[in-house]
PDB file of N, CA and C in Angstrom:
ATOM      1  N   UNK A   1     -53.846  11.842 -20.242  1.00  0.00           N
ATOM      2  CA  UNK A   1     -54.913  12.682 -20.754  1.00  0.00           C
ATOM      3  C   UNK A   1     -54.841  14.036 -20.086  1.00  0.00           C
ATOM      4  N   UNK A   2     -55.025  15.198 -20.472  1.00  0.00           N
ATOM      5  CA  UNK A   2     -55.054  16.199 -19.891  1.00  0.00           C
ATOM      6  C   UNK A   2     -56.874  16.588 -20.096  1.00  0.00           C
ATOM      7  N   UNK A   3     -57.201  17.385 -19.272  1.00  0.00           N
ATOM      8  CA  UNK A   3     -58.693  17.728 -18.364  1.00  0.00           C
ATOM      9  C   UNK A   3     -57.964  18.950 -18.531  1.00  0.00           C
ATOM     10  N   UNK A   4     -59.281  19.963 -18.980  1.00  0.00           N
ATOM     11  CA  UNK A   4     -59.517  21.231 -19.054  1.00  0.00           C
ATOM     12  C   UNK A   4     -60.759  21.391 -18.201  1.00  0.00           C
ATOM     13  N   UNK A   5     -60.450  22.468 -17.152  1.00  0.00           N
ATOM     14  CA  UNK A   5     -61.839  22.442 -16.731  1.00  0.00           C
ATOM     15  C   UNK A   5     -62.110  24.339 -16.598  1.00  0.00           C
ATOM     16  N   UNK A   6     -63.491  24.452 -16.669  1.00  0.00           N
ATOM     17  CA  UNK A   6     -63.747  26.107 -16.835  1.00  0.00           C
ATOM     18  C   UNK A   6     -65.407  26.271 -15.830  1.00  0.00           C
ATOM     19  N   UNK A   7     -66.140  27.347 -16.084  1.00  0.00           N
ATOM     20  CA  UNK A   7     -66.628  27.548 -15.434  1.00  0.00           C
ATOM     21  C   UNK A   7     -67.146  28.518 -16.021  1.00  0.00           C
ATOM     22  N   UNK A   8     -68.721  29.067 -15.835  1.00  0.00           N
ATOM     23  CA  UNK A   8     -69.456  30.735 -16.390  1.00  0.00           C
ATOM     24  C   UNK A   8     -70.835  30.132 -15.126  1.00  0.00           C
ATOM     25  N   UNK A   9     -71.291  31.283 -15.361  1.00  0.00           N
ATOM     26  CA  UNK A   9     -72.576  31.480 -14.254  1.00  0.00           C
ATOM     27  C   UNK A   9     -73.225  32.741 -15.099  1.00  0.00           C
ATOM     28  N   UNK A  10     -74.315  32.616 -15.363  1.00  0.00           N
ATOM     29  CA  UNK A  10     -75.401  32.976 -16.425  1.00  0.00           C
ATOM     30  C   UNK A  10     -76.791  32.590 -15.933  1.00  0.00           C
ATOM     31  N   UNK A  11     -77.636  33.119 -16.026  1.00  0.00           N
ATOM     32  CA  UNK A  11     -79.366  33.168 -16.028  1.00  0.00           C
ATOM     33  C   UNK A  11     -80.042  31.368 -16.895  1.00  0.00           C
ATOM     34  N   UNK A  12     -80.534  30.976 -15.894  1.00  0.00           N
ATOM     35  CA  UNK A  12     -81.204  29.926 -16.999  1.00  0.00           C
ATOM     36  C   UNK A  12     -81.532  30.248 -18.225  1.00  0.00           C
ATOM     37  N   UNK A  13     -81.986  30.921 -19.137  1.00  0.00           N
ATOM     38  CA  UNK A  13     -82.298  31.225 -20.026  1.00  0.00           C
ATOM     39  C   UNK A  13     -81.124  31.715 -21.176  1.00  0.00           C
ATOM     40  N   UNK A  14     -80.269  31.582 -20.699  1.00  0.00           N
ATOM     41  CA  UNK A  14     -79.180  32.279 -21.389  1.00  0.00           C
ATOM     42  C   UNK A  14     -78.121  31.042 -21.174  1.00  0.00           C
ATOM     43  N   UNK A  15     -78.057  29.804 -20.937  1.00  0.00           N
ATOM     44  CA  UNK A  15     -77.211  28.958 -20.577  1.00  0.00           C
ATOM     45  C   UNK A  15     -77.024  28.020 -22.030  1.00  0.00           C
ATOM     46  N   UNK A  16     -77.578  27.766 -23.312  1.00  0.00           N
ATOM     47  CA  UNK A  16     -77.868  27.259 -24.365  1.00  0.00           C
ATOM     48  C   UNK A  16     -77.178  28.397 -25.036  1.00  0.00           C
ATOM     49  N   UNK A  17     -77.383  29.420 -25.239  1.00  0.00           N
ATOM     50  CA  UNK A  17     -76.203  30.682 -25.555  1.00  0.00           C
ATOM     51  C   UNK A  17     -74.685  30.315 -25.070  1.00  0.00           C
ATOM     52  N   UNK A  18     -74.876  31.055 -23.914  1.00  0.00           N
ATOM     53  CA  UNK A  18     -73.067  30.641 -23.294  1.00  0.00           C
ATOM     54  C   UNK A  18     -72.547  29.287 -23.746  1.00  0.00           C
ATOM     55  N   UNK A  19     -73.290  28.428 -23.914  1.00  0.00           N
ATOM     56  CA  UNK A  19     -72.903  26.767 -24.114  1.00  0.00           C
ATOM     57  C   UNK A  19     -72.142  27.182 -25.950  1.00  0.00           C
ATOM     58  N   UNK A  20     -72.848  27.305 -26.688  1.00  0.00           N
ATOM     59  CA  UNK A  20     -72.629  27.798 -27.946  1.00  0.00           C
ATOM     60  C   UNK A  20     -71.538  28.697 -28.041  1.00  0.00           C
ATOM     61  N   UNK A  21     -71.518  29.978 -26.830  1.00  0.00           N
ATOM     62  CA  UNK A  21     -70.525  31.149 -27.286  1.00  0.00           C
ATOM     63  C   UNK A  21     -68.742  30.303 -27.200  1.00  0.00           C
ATOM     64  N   UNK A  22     -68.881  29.070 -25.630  1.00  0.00           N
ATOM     65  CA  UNK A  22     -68.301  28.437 -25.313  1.00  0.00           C
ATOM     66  C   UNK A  22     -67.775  26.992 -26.948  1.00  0.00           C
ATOM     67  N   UNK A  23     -68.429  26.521 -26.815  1.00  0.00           N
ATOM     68  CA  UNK A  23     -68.228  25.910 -28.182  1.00  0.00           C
ATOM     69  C   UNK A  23     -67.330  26.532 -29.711  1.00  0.00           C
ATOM     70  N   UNK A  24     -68.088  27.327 -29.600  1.00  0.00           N
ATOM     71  CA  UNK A  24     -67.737  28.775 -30.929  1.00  0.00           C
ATOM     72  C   UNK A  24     -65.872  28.512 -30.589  1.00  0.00           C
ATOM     73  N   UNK A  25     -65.832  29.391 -29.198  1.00  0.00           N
ATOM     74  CA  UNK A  25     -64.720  29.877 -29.287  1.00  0.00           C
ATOM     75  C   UNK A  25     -63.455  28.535 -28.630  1.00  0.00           C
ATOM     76  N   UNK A  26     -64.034  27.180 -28.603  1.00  0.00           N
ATOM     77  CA  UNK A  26     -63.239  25.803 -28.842  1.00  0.00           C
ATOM     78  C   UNK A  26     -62.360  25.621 -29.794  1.00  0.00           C
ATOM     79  N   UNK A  27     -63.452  25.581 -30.964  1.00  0.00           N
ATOM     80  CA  UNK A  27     -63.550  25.716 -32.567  1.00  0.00           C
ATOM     81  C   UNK A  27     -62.548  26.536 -33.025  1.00  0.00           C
ATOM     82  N   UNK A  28     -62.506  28.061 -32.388  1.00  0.00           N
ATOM     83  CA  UNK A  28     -61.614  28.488 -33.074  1.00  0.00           C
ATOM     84  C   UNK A  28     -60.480  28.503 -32.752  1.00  0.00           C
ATOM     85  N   UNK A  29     -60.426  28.499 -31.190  1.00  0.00           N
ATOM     86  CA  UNK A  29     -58.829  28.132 -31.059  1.00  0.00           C
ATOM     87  C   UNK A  29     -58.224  26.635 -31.538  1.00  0.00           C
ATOM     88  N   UNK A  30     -59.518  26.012 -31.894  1.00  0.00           N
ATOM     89  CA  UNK A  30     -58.099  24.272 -31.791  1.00  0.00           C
ATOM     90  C   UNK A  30     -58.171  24.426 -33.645  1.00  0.00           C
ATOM     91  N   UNK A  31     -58.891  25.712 -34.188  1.00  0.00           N
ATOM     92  CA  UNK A  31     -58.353  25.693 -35.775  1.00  0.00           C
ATOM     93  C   UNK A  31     -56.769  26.355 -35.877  1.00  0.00           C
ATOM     94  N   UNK A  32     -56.690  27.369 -34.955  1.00  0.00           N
ATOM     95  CA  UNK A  32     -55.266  27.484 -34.528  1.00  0.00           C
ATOM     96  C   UNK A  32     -55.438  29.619 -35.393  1.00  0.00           C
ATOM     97  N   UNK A  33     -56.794  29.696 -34.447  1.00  0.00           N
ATOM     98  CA  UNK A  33     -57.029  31.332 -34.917  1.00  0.00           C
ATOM     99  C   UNK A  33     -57.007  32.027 -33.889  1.00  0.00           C
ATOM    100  N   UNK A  34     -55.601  31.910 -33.366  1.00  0.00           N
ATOM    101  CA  UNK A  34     -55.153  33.429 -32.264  1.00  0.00           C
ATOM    102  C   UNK A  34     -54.153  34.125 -33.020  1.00  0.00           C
ATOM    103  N   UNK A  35     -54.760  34.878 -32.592  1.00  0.00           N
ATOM    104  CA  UNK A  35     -53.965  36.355 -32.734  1.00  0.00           C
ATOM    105  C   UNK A  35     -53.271  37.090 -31.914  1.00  0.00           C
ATOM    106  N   UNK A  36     -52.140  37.724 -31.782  1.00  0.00           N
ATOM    107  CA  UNK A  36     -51.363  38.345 -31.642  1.00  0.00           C
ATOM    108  C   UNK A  36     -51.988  38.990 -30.434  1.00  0.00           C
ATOM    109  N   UNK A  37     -52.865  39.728 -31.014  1.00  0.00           N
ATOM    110  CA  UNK A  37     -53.793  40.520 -29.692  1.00  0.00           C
ATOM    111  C   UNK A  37     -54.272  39.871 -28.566  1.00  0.00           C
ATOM    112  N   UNK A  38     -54.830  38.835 -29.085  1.00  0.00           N
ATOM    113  CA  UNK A  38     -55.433  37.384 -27.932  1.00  0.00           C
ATOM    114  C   UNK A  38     -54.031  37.012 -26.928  1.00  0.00           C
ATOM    115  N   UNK A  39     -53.016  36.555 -27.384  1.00  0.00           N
ATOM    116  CA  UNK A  39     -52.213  36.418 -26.674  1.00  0.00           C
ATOM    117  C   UNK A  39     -51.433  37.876 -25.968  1.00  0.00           C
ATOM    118  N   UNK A  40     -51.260  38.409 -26.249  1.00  0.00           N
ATOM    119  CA  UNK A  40     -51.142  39.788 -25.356  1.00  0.00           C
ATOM    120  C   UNK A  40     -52.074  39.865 -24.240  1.00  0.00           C
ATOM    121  N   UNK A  41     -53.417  39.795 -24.906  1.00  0.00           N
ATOM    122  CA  UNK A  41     -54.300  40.403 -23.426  1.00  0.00           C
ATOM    123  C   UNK A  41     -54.150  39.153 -22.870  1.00  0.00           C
ATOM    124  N   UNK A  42     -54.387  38.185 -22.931  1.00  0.00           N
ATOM    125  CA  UNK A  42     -53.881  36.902 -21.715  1.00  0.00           C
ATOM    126  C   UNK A  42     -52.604  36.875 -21.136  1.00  0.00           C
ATOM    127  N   UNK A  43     -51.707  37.353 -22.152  1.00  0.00           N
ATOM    128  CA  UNK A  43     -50.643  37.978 -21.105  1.00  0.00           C
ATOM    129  C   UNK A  43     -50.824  39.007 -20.039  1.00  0.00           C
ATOM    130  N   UNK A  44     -51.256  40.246 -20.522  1.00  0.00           N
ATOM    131  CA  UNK A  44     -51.481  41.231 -19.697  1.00  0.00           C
ATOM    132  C   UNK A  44     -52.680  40.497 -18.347  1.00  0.00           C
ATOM    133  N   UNK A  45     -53.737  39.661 -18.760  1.00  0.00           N
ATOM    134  CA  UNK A  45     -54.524  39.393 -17.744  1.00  0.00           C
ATOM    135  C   UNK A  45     -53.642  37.758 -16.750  1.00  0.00           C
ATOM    136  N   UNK A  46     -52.908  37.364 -17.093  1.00  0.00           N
ATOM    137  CA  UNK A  46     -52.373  36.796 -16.080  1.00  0.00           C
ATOM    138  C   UNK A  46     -50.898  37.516 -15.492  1.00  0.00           C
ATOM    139  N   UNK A  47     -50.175  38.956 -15.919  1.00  0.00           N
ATOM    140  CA  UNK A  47     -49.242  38.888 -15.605  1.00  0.00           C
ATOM    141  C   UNK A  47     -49.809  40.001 -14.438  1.00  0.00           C
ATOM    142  N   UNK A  48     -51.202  39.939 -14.653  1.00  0.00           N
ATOM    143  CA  UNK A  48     -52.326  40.932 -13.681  1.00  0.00           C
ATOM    144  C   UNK A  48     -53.044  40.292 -11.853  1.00  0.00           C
ATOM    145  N   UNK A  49     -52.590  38.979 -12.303  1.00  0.00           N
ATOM    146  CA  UNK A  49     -53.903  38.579 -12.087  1.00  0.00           C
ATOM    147  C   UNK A  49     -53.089  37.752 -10.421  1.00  0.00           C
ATOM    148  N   UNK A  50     -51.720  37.616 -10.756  1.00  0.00           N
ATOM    149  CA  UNK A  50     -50.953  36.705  -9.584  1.00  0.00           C
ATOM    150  C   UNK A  50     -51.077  38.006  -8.729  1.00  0.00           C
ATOM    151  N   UNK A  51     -50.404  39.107  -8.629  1.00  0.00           N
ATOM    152  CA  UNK A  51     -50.651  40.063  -7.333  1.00  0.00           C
ATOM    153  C   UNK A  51     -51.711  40.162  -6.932  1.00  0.00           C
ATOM    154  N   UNK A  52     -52.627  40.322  -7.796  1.00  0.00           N
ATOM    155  CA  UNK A  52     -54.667  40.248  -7.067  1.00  0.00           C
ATOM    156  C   UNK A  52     -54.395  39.316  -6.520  1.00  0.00           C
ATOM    157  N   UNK A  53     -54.148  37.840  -6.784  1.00  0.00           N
ATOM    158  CA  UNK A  53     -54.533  36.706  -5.994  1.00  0.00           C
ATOM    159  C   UNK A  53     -53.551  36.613  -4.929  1.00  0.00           C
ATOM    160  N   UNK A  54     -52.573  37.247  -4.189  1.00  0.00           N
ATOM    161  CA  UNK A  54     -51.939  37.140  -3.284  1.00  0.00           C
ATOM    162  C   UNK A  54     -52.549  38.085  -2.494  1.00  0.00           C
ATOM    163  N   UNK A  55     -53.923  38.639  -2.188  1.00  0.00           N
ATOM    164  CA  UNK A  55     -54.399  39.680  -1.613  1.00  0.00           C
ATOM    165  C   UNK A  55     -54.414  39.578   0.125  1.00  0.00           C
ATOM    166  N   UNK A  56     -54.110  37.969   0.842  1.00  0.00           N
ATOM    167  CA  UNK A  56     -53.640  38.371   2.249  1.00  0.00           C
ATOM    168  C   UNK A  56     -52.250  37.571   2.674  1.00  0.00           C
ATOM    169  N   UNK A  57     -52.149  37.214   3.886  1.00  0.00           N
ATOM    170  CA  UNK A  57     -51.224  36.194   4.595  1.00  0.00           C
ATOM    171  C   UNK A  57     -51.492  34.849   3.828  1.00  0.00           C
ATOM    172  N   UNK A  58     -52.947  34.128   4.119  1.00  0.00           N
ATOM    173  CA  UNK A  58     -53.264  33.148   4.278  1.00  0.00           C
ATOM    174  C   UNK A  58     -53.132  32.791   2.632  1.00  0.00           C
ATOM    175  N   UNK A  59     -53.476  33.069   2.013  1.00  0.00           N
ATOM    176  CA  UNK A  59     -52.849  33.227   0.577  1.00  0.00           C
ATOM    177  C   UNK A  59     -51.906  33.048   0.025  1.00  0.00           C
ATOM    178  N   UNK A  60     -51.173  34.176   0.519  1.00  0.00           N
ATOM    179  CA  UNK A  60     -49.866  34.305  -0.225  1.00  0.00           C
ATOM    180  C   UNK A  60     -48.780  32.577   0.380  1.00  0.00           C
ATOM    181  N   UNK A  61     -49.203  32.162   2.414  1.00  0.00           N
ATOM    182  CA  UNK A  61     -49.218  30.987   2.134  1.00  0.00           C
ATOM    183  C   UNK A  61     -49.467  30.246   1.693  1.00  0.00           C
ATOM    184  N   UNK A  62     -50.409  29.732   0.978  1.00  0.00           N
ATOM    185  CA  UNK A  62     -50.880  28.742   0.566  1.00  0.00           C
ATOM    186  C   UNK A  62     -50.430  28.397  -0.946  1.00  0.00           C
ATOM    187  N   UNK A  63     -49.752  29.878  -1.761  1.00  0.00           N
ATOM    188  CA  UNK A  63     -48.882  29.750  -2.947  1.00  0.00           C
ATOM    189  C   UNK A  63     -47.736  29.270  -2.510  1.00  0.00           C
ATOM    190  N   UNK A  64     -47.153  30.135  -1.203  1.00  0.00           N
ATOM    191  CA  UNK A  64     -45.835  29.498  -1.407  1.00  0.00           C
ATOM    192  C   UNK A  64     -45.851  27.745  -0.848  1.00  0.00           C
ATOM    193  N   UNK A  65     -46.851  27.235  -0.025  1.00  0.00           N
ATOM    194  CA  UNK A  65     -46.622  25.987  -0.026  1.00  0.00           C
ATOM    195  C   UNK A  65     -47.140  24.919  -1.283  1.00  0.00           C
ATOM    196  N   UNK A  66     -47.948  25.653  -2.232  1.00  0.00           N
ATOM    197  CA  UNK A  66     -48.473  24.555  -3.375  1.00  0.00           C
ATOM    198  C   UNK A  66     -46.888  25.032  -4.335  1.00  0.00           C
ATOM    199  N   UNK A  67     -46.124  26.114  -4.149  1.00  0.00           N
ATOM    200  CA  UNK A  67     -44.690  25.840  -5.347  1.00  0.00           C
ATOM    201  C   UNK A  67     -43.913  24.515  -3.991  1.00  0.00           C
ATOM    202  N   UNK A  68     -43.813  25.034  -2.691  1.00  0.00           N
ATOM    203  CA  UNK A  68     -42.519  24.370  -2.343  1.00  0.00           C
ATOM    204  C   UNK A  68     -43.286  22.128  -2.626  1.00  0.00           C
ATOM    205  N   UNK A  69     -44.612  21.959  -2.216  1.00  0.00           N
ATOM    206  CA  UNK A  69     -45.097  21.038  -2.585  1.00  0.00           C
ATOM    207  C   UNK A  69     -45.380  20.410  -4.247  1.00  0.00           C
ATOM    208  N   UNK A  70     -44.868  21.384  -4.954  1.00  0.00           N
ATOM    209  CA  UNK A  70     -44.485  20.425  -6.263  1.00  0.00           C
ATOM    210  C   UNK A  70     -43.181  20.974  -6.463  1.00  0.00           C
ATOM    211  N   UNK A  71     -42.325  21.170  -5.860  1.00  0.00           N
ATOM    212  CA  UNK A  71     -41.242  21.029  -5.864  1.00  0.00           C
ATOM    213  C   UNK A  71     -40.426  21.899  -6.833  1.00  0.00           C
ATOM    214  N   UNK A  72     -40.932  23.474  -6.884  1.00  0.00           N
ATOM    215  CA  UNK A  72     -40.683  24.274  -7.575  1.00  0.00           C
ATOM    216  C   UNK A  72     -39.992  25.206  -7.609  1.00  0.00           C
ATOM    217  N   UNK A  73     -39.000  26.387  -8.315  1.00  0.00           N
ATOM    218  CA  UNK A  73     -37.837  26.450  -8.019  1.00  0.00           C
ATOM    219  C   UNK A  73     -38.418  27.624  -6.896  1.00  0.00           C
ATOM    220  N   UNK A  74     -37.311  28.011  -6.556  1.00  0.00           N
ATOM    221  CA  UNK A  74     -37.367  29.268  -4.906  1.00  0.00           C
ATOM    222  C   UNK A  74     -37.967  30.834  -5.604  1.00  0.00           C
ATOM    223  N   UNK A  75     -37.465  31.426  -7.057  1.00  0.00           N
ATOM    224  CA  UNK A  75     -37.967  31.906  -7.474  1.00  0.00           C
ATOM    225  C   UNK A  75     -39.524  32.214  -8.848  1.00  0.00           C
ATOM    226  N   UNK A  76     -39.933  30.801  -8.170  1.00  0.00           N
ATOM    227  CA  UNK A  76     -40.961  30.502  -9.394  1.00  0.00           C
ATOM    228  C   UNK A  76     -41.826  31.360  -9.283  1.00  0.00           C
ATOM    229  N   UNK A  77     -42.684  32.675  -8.164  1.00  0.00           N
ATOM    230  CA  UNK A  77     -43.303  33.464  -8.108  1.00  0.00           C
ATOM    231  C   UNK A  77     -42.711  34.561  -8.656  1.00  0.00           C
ATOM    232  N   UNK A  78     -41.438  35.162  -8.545  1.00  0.00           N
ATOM    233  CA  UNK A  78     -40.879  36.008  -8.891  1.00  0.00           C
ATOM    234  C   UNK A  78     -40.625  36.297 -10.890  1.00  0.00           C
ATOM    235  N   UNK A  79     -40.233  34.696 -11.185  1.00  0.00           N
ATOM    236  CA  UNK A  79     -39.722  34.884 -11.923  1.00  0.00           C
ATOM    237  C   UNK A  79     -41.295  34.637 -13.243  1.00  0.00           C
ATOM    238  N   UNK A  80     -42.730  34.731 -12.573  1.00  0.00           N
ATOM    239  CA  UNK A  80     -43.572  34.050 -13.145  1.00  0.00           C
ATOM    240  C   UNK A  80     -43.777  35.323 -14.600  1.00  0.00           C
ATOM    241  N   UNK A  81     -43.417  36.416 -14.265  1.00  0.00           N
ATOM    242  CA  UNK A  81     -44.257  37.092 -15.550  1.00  0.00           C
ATOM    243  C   UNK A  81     -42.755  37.299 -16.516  1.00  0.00           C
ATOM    244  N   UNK A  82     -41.816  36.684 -16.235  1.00  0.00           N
ATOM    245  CA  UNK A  82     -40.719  36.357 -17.221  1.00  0.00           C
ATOM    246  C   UNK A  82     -41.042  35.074 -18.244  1.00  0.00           C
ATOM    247  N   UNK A  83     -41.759  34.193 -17.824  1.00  0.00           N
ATOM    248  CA  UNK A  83     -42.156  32.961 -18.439  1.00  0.00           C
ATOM    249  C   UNK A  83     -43.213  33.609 -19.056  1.00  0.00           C
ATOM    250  N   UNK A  84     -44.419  33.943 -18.810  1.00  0.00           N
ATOM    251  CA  UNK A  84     -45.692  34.604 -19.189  1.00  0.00           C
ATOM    252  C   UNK A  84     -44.689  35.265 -20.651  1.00  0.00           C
ATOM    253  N   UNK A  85     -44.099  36.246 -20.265  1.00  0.00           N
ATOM    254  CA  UNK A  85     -43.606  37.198 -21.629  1.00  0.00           C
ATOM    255  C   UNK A  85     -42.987  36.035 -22.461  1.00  0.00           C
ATOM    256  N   UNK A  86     -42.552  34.637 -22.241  1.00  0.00           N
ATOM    257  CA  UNK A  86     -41.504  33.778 -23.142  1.00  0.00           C
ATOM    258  C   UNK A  86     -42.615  32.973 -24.140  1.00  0.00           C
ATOM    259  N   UNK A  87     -44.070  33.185 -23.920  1.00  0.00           N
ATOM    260  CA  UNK A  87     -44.546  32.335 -24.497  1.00  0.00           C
ATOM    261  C   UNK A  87     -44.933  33.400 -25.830  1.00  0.00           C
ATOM    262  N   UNK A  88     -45.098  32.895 -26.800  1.00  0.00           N
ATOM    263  CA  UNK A  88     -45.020  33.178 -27.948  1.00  0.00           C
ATOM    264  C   UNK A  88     -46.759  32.717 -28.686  1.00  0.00           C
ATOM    265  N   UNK A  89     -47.109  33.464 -29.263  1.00  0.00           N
ATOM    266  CA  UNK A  89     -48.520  33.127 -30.231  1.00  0.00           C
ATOM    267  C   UNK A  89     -48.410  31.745 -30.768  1.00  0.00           C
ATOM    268  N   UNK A  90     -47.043  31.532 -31.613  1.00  0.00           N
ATOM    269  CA  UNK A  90     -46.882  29.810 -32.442  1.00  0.00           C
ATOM    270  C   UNK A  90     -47.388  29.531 -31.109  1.00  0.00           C
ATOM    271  N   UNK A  91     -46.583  29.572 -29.871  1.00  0.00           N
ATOM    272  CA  UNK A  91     -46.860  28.359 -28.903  1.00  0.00           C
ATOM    273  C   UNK A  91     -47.989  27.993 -28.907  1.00  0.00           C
ATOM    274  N   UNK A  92     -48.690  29.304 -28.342  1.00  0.00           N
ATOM    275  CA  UNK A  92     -50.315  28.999 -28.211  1.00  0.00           C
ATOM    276  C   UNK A  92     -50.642  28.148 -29.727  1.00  0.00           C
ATOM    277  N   UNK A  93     -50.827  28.680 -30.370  1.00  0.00           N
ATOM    278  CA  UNK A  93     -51.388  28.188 -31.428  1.00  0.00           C
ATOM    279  C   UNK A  93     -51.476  26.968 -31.634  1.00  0.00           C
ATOM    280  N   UNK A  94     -50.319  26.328 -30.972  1.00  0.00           N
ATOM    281  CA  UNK A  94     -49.893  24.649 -31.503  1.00  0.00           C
ATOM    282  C   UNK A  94     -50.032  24.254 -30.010  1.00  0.00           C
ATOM    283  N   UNK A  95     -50.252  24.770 -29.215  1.00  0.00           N
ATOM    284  CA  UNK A  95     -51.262  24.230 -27.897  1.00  0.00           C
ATOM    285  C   UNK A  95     -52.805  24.057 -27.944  1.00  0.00           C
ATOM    286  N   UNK A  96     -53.109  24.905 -28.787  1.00  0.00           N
ATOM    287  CA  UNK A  96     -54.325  25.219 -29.077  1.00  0.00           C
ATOM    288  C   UNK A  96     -55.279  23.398 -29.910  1.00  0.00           C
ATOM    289  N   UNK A  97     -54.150  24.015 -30.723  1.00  0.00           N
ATOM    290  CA  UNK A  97     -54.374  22.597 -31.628  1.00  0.00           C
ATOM    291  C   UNK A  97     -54.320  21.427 -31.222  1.00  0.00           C
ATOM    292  N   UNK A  98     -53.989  21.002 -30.503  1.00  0.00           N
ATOM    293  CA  UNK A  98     -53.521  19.855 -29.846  1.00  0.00           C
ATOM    294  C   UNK A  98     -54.781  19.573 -28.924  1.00  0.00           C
ATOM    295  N   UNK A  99     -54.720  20.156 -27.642  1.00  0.00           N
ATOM    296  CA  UNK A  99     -55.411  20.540 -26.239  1.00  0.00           C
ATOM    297  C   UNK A  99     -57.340  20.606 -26.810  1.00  0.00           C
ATOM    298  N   UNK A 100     -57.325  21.547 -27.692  1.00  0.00           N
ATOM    299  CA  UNK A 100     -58.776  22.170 -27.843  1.00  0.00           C
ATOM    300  C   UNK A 100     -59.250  21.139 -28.591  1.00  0.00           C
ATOM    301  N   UNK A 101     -60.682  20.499 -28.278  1.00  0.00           N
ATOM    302  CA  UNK A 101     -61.129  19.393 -29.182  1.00  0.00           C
ATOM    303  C   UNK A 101     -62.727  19.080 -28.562  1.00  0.00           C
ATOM    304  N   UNK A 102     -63.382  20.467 -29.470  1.00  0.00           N
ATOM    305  CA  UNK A 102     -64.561  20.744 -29.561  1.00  0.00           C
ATOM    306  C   UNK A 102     -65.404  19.779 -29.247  1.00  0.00           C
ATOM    307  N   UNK A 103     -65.578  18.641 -29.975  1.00  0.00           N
ATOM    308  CA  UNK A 103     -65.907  17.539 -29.770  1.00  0.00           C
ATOM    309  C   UNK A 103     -66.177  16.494 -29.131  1.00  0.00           C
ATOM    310  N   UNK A 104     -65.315  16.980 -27.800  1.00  0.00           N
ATOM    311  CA  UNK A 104     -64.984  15.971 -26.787  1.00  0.00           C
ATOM    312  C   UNK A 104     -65.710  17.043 -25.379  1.00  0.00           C
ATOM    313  N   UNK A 105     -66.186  18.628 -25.742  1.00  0.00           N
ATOM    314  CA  UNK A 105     -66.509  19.374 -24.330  1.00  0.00           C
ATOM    315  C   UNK A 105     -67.604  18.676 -24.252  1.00  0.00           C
ATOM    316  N   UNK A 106     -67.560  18.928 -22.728  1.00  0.00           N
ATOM    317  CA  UNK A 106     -68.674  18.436 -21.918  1.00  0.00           C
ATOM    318  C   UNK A 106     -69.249  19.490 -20.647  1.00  0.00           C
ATOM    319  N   UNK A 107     -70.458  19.502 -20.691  1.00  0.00           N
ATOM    320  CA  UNK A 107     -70.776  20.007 -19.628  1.00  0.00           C
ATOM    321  C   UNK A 107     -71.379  19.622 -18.582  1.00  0.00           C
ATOM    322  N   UNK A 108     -71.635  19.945 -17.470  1.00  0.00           N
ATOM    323  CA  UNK A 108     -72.177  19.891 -16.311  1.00  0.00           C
ATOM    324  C   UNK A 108     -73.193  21.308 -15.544  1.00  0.00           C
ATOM    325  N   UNK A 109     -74.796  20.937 -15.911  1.00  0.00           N
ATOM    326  CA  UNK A 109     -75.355  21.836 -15.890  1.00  0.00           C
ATOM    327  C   UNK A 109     -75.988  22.042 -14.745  1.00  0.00           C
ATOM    328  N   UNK A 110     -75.388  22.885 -13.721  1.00  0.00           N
ATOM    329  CA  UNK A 110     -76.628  23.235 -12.301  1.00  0.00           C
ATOM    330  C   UNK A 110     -77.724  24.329 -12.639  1.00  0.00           C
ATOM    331  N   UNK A 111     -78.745  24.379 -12.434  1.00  0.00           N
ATOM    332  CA  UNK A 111     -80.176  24.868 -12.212  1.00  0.00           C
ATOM    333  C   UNK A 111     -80.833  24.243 -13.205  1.00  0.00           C
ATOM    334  N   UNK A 112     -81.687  25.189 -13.357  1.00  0.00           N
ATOM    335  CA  UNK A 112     -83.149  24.950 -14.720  1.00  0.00           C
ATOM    336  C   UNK A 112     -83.030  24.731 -15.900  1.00  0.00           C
ATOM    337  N   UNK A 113     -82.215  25.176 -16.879  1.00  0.00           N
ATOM    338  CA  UNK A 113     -82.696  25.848 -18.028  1.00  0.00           C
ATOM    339  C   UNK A 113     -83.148  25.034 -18.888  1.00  0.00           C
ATOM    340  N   UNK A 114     -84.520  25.480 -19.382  1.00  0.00           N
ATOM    341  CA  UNK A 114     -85.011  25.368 -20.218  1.00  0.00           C
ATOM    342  C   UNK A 114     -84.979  24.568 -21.269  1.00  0.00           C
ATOM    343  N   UNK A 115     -84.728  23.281 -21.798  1.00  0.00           N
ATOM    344  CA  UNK A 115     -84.630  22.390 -22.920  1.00  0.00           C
ATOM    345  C   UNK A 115     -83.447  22.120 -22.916  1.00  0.00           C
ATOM    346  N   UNK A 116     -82.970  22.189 -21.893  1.00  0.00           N
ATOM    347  CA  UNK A 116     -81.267  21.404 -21.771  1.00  0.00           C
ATOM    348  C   UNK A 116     -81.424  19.498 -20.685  1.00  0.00           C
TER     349      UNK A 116
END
């Protein structure tokens, strides 16, 4: 089985919204409605996002021991926004389809809100 797990932080009052905006956009990816653009900016935001997250020592250890602990090749950091550029929209799309299954999200709600 594969587990998707995510995360938002929002105002009690606004948590029945996000739940919905979250839902909405399930729906449309596991109908298999990305676009070209969608996959670009997720490219651009993860081929962004590995140098932010290497921001000290203790870090940048702790990547290189979670590649050498699954046993990953010597250049798997280097070579990461070469893979990022190999994936293709079909891919997504037919990941999408598969993976996304509206039906089955679940949440887990911390604080108040309101009629939840």
């Amino acid at each position: 089985e594969t587990l998707i797990v995510g995360s938002f932080a929002t105002e009690n009052d606004k948590v029945p919204t996000a739940i919905e905006l979250v839902r909405r956009e399930w729906q449309r990816l596991a109908s298999g409605d990305v676009t070209e653009g969608d996959v670009d900016a997720a490219k651009a935001f993860l081929k962004g996002a590995l140098p932010l997250s290497l921001d000290g020592t203790s870090t940048m250890a702790g990547r290189l021991l979670a590649v050498q602990r699954l046993g990953l090749d010597i250049d798997h950091l280097t070579a990461c926004n070469a893979r990022v550029d190999a994936v293709t929209t079909d891919m997504v799309r037919a990941l999408a389809r598969r993976l996304m299954r509206p039906d089955d999200l679940t949440f887990a709600i911390a604080g108040d809100p309101s009629g939840m």
